[in-house]
C-alpha atoms as a PDB file:
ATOM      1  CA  UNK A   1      14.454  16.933  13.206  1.00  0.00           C
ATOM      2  CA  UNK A   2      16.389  17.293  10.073  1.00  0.00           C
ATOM      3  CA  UNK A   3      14.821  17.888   6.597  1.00  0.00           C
ATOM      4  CA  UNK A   4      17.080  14.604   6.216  1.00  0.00           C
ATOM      5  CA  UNK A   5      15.689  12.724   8.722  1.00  0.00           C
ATOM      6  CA  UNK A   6      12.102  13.419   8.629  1.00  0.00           C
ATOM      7  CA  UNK A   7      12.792  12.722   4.626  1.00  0.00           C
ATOM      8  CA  UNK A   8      13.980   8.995   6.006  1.00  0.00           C
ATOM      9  CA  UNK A   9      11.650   8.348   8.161  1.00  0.00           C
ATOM     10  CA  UNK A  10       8.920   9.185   5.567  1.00  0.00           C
ATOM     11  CA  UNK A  11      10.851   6.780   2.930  1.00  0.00           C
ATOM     12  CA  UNK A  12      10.470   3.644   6.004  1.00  0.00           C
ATOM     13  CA  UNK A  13       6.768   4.509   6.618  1.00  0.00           C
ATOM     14  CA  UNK A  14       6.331   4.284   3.424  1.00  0.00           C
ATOM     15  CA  UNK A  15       8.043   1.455   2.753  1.00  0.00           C
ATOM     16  CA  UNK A  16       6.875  -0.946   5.650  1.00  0.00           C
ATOM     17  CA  UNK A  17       3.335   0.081   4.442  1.00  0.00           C
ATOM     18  CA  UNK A  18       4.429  -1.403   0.808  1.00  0.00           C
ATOM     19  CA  UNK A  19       5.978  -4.823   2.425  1.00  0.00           C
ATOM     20  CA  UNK A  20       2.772  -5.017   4.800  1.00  0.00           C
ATOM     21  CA  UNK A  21       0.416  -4.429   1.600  1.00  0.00           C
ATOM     22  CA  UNK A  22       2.435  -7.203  -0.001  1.00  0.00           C
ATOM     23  CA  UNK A  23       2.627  -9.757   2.516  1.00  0.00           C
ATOM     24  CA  UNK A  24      -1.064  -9.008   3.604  1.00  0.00           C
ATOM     25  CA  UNK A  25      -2.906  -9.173   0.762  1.00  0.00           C
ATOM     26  CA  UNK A  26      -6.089  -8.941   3.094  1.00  0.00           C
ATOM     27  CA  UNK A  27      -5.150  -5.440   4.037  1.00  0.00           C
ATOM     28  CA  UNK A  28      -8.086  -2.887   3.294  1.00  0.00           C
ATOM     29  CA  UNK A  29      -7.349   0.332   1.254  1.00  0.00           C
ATOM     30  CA  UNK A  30      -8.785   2.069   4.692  1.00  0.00           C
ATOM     31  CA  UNK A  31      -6.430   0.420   7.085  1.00  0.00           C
ATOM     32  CA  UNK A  32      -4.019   1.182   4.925  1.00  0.00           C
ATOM     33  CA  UNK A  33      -4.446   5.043   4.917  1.00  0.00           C
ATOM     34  CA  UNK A  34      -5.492   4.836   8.619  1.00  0.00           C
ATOM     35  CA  UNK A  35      -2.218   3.405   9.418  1.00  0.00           C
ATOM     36  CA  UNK A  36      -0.084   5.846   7.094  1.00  0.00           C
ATOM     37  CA  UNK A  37      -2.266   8.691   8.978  1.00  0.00           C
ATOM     38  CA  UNK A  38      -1.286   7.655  12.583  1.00  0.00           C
ATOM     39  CA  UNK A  39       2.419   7.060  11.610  1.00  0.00           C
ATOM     40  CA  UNK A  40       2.524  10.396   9.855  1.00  0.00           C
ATOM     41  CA  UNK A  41       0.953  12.263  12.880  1.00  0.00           C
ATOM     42  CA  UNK A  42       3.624  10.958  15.213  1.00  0.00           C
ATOM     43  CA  UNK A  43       6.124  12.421  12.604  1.00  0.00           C
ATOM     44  CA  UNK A  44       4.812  15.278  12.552  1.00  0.00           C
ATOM     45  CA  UNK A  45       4.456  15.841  16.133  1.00  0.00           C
ATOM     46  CA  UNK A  46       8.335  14.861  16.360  1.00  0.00           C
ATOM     47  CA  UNK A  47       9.768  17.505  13.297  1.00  0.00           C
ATOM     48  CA  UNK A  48       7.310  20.212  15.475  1.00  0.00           C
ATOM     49  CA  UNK A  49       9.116  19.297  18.948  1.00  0.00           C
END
């Protein structure tokens, strides 16, 4: 992947994690980070490939 593209798809993890937080106010602080931690693993594992 690009430094571009992993830069996007950082910006819509990020992002869908802010409109889930706001629409689901029940949302934990640790689902939250667990969430962010899976997503960025798979990113990861796709700028290593």
């Amino acid at each position: 992947m690009e430094r571009i593209e992993v830069q996007e798809a950082l910006k819509e993890i990020l992002e869908g994690a802010i409109q889930r937080g706001n629409e689901q106010q029940g949302i934990t602080v640790q689902e939250f980070v667990n969430e962010l931690k899976e997503q960025l693993e798979n990113l990861l594992g796709k700028v290593k490939e």
